[in-house]
PDB file of N, CA and C in Angstrom:
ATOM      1  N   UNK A   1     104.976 -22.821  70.934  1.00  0.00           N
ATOM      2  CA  UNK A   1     105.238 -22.261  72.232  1.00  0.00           C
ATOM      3  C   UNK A   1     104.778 -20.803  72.314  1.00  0.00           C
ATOM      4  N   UNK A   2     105.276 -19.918  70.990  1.00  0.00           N
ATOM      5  CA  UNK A   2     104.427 -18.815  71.134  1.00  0.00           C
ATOM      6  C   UNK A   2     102.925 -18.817  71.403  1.00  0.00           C
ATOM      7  N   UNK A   3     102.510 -19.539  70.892  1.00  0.00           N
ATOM      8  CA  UNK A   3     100.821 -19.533  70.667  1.00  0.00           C
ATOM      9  C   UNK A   3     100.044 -19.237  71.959  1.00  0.00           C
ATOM     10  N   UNK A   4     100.785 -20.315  72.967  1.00  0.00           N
ATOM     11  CA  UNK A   4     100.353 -20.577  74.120  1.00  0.00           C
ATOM     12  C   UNK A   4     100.843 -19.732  75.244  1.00  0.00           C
ATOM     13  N   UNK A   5     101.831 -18.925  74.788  1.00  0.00           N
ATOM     14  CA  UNK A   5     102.281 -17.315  75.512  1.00  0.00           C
ATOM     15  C   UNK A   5     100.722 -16.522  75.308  1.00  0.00           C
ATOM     16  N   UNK A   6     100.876 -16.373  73.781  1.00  0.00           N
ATOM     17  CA  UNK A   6      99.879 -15.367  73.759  1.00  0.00           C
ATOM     18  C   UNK A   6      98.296 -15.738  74.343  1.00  0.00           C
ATOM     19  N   UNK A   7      98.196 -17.003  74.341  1.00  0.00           N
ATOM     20  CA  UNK A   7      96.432 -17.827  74.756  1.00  0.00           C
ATOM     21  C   UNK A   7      96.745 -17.382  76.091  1.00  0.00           C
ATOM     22  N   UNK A   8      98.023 -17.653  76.800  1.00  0.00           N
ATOM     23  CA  UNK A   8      97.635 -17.238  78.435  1.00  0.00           C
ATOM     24  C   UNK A   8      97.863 -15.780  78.634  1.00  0.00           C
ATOM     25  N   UNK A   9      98.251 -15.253  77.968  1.00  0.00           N
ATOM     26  CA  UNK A   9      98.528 -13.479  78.396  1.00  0.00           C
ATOM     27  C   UNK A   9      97.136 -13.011  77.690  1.00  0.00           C
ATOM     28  N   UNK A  10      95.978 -13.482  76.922  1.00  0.00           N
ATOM     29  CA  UNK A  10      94.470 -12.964  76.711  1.00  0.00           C
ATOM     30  C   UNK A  10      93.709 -13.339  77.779  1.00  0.00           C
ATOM     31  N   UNK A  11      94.278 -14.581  78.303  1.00  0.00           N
ATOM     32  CA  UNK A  11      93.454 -15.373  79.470  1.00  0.00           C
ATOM     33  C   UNK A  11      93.644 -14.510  80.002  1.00  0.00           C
ATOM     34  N   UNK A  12      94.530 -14.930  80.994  1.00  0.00           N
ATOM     35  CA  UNK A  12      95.048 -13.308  82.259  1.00  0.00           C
ATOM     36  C   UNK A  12      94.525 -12.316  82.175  1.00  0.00           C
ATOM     37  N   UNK A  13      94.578 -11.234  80.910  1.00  0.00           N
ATOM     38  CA  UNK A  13      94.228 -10.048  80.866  1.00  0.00           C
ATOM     39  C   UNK A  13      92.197  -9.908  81.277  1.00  0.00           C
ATOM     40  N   UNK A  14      91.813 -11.299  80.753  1.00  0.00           N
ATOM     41  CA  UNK A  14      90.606 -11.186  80.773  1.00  0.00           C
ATOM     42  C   UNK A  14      90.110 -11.348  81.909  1.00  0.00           C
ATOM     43  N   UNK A  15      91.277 -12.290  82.902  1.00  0.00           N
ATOM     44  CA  UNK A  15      90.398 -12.417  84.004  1.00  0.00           C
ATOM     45  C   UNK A  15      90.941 -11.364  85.156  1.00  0.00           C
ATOM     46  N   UNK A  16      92.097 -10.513  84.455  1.00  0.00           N
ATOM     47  CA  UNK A  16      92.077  -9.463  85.372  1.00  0.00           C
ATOM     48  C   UNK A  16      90.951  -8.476  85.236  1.00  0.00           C
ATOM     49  N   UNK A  17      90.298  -8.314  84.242  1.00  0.00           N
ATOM     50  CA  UNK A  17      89.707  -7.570  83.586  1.00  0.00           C
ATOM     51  C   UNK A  17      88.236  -7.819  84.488  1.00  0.00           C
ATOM     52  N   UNK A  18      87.681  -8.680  84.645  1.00  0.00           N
ATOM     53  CA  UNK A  18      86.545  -9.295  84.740  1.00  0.00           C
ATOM     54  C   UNK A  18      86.898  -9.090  86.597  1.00  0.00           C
ATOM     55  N   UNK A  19      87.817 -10.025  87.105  1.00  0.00           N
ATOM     56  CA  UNK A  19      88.111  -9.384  88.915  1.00  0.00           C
ATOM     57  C   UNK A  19      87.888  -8.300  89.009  1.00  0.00           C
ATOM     58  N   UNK A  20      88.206  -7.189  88.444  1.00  0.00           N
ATOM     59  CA  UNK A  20      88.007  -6.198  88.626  1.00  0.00           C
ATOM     60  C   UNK A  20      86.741  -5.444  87.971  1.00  0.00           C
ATOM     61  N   UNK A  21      85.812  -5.780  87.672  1.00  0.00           N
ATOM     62  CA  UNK A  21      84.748  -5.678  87.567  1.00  0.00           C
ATOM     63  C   UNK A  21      83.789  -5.802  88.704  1.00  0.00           C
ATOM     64  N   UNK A  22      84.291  -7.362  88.807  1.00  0.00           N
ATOM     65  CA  UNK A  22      83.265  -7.166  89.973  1.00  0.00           C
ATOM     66  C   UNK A  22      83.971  -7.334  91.351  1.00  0.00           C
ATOM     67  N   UNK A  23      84.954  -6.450  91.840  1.00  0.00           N
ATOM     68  CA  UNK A  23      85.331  -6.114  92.746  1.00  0.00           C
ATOM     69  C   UNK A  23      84.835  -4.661  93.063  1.00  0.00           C
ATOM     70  N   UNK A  24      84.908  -3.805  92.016  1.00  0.00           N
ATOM     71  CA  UNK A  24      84.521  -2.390  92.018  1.00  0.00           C
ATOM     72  C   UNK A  24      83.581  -2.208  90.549  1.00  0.00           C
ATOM     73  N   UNK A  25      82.042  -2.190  90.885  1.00  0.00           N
ATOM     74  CA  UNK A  25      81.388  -2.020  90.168  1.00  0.00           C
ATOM     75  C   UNK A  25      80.829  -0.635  89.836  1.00  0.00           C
ATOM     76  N   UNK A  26      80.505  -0.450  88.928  1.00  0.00           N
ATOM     77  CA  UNK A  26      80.310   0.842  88.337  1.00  0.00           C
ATOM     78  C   UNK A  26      79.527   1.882  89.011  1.00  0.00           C
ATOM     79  N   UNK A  27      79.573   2.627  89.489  1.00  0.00           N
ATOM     80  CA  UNK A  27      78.594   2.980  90.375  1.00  0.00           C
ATOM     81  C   UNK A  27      76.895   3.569  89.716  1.00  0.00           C
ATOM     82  N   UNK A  28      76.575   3.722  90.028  1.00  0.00           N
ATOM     83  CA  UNK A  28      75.277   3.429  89.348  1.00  0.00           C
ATOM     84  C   UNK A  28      74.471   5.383  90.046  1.00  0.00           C
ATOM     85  N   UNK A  29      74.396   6.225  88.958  1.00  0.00           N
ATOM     86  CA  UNK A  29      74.281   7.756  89.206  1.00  0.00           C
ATOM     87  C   UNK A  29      72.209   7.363  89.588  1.00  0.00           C
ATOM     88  N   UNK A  30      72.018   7.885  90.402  1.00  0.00           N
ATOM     89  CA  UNK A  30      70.493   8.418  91.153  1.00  0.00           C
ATOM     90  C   UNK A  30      69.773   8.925  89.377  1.00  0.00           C
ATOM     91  N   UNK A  31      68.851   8.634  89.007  1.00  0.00           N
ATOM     92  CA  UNK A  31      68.109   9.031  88.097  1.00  0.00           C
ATOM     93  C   UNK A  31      67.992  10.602  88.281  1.00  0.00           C
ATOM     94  N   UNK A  32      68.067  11.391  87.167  1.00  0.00           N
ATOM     95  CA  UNK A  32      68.283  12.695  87.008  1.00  0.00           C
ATOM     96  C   UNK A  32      66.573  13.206  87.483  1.00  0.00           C
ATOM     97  N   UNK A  33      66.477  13.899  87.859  1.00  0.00           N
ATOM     98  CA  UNK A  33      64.902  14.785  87.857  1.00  0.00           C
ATOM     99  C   UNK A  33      64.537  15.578  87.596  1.00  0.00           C
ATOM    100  N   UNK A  34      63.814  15.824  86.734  1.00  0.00           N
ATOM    101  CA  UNK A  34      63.401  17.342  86.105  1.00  0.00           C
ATOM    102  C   UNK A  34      63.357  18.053  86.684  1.00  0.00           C
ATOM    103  N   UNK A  35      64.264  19.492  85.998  1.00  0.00           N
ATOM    104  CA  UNK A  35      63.961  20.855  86.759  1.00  0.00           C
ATOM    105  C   UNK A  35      62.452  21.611  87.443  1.00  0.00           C
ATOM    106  N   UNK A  36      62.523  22.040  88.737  1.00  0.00           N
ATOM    107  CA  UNK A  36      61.337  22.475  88.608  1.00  0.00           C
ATOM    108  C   UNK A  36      60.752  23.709  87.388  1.00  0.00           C
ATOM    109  N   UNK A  37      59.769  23.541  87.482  1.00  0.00           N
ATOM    110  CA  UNK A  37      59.338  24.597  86.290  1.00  0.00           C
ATOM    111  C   UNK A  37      58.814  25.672  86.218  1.00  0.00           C
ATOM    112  N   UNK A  38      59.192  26.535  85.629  1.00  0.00           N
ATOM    113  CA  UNK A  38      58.180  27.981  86.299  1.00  0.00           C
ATOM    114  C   UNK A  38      57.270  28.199  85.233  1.00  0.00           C
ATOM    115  N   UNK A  39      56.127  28.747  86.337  1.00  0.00           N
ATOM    116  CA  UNK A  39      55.271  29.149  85.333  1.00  0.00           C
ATOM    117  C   UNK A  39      54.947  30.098  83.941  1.00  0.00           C
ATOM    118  N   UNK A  40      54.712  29.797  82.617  1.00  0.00           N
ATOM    119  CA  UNK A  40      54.907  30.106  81.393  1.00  0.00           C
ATOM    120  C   UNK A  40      53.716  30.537  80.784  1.00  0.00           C
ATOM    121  N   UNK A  41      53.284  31.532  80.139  1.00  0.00           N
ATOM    122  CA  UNK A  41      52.597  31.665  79.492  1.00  0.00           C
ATOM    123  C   UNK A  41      52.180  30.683  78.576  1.00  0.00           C
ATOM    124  N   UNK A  42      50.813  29.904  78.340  1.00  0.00           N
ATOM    125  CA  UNK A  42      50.568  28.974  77.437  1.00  0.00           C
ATOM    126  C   UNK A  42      50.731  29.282  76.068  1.00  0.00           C
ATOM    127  N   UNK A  43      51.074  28.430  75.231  1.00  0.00           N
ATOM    128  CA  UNK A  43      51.164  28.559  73.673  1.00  0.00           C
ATOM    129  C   UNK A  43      50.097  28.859  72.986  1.00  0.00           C
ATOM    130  N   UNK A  44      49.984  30.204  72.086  1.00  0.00           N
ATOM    131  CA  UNK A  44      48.212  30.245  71.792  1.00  0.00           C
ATOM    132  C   UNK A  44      48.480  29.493  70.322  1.00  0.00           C
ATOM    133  N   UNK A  45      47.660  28.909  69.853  1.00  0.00           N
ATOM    134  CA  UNK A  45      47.317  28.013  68.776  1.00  0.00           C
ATOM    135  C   UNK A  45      46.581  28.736  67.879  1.00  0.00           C
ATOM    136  N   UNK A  46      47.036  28.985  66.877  1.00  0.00           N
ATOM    137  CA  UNK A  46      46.225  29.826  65.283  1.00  0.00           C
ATOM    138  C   UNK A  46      44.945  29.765  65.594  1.00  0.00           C
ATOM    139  N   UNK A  47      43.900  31.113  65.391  1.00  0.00           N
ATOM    140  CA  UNK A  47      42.571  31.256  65.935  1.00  0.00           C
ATOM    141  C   UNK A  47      41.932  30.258  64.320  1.00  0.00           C
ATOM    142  N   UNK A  48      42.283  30.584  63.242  1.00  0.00           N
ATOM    143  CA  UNK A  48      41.948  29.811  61.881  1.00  0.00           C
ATOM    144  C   UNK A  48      43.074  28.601  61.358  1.00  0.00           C
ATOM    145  N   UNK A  49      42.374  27.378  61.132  1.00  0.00           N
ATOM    146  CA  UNK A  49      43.488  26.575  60.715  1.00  0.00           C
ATOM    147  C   UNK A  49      43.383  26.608  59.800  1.00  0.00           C
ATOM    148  N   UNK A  50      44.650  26.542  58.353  1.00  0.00           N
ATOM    149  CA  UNK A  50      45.165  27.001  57.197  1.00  0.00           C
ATOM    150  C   UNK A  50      44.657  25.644  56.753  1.00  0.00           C
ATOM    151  N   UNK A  51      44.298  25.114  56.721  1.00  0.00           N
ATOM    152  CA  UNK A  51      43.718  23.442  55.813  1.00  0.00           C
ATOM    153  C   UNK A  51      42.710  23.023  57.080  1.00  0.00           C
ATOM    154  N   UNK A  52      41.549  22.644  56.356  1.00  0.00           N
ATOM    155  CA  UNK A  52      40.368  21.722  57.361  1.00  0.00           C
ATOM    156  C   UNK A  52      40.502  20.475  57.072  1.00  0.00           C
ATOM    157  N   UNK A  53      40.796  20.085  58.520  1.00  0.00           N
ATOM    158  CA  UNK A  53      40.738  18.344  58.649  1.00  0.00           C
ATOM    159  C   UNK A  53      40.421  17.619  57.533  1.00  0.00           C
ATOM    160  N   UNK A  54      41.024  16.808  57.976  1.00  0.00           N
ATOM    161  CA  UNK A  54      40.579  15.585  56.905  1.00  0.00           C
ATOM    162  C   UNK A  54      39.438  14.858  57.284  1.00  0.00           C
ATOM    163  N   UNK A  55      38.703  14.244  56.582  1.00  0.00           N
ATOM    164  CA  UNK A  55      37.430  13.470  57.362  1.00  0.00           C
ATOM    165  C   UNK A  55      38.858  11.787  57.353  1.00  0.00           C
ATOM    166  N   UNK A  56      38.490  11.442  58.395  1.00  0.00           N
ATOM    167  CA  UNK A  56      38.649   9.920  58.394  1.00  0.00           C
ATOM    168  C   UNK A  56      38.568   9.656  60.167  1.00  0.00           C
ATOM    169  N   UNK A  57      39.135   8.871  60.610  1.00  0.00           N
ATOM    170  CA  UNK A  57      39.327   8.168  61.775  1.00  0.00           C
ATOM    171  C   UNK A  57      39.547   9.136  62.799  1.00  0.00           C
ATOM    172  N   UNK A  58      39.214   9.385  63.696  1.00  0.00           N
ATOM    173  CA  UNK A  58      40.101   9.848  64.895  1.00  0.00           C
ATOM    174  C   UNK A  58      41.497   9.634  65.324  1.00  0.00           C
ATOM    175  N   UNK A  59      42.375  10.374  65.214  1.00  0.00           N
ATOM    176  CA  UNK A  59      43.480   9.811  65.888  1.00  0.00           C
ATOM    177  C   UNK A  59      43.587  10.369  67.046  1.00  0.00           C
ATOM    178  N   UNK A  60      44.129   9.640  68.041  1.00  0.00           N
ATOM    179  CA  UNK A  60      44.564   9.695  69.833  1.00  0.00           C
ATOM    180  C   UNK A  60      45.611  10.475  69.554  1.00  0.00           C
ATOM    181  N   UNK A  61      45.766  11.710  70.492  1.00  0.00           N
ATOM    182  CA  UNK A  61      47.553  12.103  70.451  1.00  0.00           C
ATOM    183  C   UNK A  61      48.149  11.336  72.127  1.00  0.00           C
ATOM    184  N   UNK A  62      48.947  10.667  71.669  1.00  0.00           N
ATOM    185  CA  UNK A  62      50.068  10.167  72.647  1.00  0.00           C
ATOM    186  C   UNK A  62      50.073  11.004  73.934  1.00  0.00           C
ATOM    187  N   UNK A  63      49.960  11.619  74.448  1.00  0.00           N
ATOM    188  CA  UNK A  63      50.009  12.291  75.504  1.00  0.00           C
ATOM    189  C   UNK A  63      48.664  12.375  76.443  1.00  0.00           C
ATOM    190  N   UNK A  64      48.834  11.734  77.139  1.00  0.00           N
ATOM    191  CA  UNK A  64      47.445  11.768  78.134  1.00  0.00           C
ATOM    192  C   UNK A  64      46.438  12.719  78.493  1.00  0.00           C
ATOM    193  N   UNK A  65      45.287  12.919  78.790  1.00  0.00           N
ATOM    194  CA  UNK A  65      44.667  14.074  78.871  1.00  0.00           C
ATOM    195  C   UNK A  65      45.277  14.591  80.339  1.00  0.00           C
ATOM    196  N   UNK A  66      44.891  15.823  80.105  1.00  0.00           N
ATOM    197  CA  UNK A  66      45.387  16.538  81.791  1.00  0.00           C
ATOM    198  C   UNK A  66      46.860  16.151  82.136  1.00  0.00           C
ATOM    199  N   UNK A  67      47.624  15.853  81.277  1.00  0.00           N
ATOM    200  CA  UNK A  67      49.120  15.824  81.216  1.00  0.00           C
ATOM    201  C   UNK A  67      49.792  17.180  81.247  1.00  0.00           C
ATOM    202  N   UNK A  68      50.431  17.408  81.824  1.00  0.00           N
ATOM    203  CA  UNK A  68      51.316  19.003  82.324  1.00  0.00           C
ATOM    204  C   UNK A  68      52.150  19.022  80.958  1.00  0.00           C
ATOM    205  N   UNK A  69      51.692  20.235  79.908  1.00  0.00           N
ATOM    206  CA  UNK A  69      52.592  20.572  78.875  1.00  0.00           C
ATOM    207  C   UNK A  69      54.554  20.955  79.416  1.00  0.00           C
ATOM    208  N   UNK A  70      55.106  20.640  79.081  1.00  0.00           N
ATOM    209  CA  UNK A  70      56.215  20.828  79.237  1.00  0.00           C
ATOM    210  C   UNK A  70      56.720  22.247  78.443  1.00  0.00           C
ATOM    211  N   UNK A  71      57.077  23.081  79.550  1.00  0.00           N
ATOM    212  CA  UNK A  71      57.479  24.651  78.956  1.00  0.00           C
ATOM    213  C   UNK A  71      59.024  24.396  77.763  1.00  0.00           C
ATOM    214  N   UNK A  72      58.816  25.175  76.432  1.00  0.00           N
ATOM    215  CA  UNK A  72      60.330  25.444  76.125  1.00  0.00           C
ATOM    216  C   UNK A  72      61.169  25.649  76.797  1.00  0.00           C
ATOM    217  N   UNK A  73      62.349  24.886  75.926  1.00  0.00           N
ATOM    218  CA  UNK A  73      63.975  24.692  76.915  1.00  0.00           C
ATOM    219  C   UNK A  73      64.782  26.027  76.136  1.00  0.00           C
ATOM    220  N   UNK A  74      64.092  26.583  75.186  1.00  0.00           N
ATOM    221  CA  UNK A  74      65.270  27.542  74.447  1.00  0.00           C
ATOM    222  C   UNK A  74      64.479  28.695  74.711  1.00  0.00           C
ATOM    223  N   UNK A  75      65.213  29.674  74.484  1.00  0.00           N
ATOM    224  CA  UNK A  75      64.807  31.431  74.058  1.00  0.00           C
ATOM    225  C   UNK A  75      64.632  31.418  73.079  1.00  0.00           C
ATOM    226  N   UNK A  76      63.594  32.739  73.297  1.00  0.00           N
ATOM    227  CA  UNK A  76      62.958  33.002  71.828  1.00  0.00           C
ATOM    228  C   UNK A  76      64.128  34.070  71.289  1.00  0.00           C
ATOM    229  N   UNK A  77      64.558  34.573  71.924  1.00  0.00           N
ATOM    230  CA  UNK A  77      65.628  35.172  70.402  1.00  0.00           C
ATOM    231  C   UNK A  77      67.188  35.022  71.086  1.00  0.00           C
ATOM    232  N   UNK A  78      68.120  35.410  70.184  1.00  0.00           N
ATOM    233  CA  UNK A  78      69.437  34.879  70.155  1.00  0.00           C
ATOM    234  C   UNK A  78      70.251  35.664  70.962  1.00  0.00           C
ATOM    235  N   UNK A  79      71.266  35.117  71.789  1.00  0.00           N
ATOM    236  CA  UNK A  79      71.829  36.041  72.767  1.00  0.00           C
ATOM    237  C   UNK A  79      73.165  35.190  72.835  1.00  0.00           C
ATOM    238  N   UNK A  80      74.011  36.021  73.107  1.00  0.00           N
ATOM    239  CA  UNK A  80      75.871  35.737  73.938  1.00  0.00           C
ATOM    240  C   UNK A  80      75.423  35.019  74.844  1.00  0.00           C
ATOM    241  N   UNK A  81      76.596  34.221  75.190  1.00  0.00           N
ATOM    242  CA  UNK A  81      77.246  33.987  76.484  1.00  0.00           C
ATOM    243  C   UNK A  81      78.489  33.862  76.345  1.00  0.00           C
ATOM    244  N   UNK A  82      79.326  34.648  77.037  1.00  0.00           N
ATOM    245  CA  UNK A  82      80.460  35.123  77.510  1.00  0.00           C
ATOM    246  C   UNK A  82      80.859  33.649  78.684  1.00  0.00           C
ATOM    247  N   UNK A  83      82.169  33.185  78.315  1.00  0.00           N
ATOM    248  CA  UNK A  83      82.903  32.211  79.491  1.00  0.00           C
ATOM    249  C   UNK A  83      84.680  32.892  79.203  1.00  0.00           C
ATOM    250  N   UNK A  84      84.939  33.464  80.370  1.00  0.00           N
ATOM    251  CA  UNK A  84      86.106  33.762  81.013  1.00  0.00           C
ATOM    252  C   UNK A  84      86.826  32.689  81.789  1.00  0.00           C
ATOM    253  N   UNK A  85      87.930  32.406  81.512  1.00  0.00           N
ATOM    254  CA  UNK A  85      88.889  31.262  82.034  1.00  0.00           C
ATOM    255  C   UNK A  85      90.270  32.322  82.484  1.00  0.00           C
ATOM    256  N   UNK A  86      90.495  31.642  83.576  1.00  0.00           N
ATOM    257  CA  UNK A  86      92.170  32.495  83.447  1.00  0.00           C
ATOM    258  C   UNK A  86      93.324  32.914  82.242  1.00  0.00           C
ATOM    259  N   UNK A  87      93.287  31.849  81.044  1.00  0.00           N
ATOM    260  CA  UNK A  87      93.975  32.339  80.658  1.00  0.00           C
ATOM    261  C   UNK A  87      92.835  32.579  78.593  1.00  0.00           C
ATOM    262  N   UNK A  88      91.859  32.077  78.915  1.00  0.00           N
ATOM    263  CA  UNK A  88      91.203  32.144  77.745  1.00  0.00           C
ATOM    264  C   UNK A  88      89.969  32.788  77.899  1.00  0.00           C
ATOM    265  N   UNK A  89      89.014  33.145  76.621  1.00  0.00           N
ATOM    266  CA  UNK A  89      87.780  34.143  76.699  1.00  0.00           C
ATOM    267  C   UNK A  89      87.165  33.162  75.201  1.00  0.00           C
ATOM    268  N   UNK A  90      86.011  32.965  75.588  1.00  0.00           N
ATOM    269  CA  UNK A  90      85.068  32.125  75.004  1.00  0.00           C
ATOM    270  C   UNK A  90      83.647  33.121  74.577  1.00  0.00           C
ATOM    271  N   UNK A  91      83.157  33.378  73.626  1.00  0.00           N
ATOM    272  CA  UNK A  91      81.778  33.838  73.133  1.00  0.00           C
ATOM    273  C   UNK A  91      80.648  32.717  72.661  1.00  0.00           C
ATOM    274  N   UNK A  92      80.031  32.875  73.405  1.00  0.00           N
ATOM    275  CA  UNK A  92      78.768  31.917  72.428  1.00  0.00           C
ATOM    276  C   UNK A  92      77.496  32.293  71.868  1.00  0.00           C
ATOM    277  N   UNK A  93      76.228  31.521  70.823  1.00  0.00           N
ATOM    278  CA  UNK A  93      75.453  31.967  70.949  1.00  0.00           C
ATOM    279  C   UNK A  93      74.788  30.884  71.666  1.00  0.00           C
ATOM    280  N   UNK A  94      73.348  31.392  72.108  1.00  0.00           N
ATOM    281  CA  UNK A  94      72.470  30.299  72.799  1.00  0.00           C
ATOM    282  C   UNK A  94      71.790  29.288  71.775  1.00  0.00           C
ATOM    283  N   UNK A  95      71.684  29.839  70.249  1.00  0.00           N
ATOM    284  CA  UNK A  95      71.323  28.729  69.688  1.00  0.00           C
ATOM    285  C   UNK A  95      72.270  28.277  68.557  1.00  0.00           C
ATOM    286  N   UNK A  96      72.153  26.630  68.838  1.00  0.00           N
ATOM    287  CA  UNK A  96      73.076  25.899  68.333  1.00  0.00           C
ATOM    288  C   UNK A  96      74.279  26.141  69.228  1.00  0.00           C
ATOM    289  N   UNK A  97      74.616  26.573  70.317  1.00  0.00           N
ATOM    290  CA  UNK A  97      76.199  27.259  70.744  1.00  0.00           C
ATOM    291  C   UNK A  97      77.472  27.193  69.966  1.00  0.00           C
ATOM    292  N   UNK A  98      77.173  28.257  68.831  1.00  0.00           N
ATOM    293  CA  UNK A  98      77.701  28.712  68.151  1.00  0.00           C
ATOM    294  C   UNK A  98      78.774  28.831  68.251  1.00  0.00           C
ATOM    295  N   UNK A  99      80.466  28.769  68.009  1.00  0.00           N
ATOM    296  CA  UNK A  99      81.220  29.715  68.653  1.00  0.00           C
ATOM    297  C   UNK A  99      81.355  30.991  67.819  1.00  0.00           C
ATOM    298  N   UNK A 100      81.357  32.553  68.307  1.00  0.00           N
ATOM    299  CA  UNK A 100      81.431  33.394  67.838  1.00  0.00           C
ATOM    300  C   UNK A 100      82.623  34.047  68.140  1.00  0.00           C
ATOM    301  N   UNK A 101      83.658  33.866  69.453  1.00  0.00           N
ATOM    302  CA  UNK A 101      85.045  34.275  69.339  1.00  0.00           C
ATOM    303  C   UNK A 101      86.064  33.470  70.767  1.00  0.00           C
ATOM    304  N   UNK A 102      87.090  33.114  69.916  1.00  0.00           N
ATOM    305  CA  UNK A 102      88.120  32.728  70.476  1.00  0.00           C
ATOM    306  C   UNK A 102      89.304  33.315  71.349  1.00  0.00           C
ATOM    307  N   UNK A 103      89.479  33.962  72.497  1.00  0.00           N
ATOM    308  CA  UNK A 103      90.644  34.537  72.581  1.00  0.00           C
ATOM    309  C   UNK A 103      91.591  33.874  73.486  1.00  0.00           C
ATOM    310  N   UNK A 104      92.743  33.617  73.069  1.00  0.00           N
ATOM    311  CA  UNK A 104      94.029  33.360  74.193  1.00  0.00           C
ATOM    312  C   UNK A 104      94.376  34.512  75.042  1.00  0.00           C
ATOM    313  N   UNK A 105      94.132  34.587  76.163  1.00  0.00           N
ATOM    314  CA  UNK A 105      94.522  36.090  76.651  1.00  0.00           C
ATOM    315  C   UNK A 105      96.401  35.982  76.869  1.00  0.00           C
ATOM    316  N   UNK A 106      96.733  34.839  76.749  1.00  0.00           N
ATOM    317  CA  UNK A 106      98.197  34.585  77.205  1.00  0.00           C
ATOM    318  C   UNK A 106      99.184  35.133  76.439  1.00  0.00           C
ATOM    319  N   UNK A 107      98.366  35.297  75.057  1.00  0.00           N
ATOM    320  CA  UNK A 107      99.460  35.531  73.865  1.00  0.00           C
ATOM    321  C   UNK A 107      98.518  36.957  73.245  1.00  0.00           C
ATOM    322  N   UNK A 108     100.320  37.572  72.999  1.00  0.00           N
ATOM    323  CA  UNK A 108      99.574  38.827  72.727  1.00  0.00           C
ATOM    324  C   UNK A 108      99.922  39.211  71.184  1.00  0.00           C
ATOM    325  N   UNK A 109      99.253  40.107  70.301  1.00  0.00           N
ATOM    326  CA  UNK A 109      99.233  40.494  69.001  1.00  0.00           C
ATOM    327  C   UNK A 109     100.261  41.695  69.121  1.00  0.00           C
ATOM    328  N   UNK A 110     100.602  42.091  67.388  1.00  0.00           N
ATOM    329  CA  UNK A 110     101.752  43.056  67.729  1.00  0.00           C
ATOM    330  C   UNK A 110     100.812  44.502  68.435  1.00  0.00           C
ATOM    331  N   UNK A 111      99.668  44.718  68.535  1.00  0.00           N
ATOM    332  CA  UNK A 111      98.859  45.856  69.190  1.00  0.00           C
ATOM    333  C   UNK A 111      98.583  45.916  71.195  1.00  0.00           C
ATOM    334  N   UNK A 112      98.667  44.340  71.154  1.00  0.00           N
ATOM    335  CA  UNK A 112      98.707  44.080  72.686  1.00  0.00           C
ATOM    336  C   UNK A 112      97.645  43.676  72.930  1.00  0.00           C
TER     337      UNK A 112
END
């Protein structure tokens, strides 16, 4: 008699589970779109390359000709960012977002 408690209370759950699926389906977010981009100084490429090719085959690089290089997403050197909350104070760095300091402003030290 237990058995058949528990077989119908998985049933049930599943088919509440499943009604409600497809009563209210997930909503489905608009595909994200790349930021527009501003214009960047191009990457200059070593005037001498440190090893000469190899002789063999040609290889294709994956990227189409006349394909728009995509500018860096990071800075070139390391900087804070500061996030203020009402009752907390956050430091970061930009690379890796580091944390560099924690403060509770709520609670105070014996200095204040």
């Amino acid at each position: 008699m237990e058995e058949r408690r528990l077989i119908l209370a998985v049933a049930l759950s599943l088919l509440v589970l499943t009604a409600y699926q497809l009563l209210f389906p997930p909503s489905s977010l608009p595909p994200a779109s790349p930021p527009a981009s501003t214009p960047m100084a191009p990457a200059v490429a070593p005037a001498t390359p440190e090893a000469p090719p190899a002789a063999g085959p040609a290889v294709q690089s994956s990227s189409a000709p006349g394909a728009p290089v995509a500018p860096p997403v990071a800075d070139e050197e390391e900087r804070r960012v500061e996030l203020e909350a009402s009752d907390l104070e956050l430091v970061f760095t930009n690379k890796g977002a580091r944390l560099l300091s924690w403060q509770l402003l709520e609670f105070k030290d014996r200095r204040g």
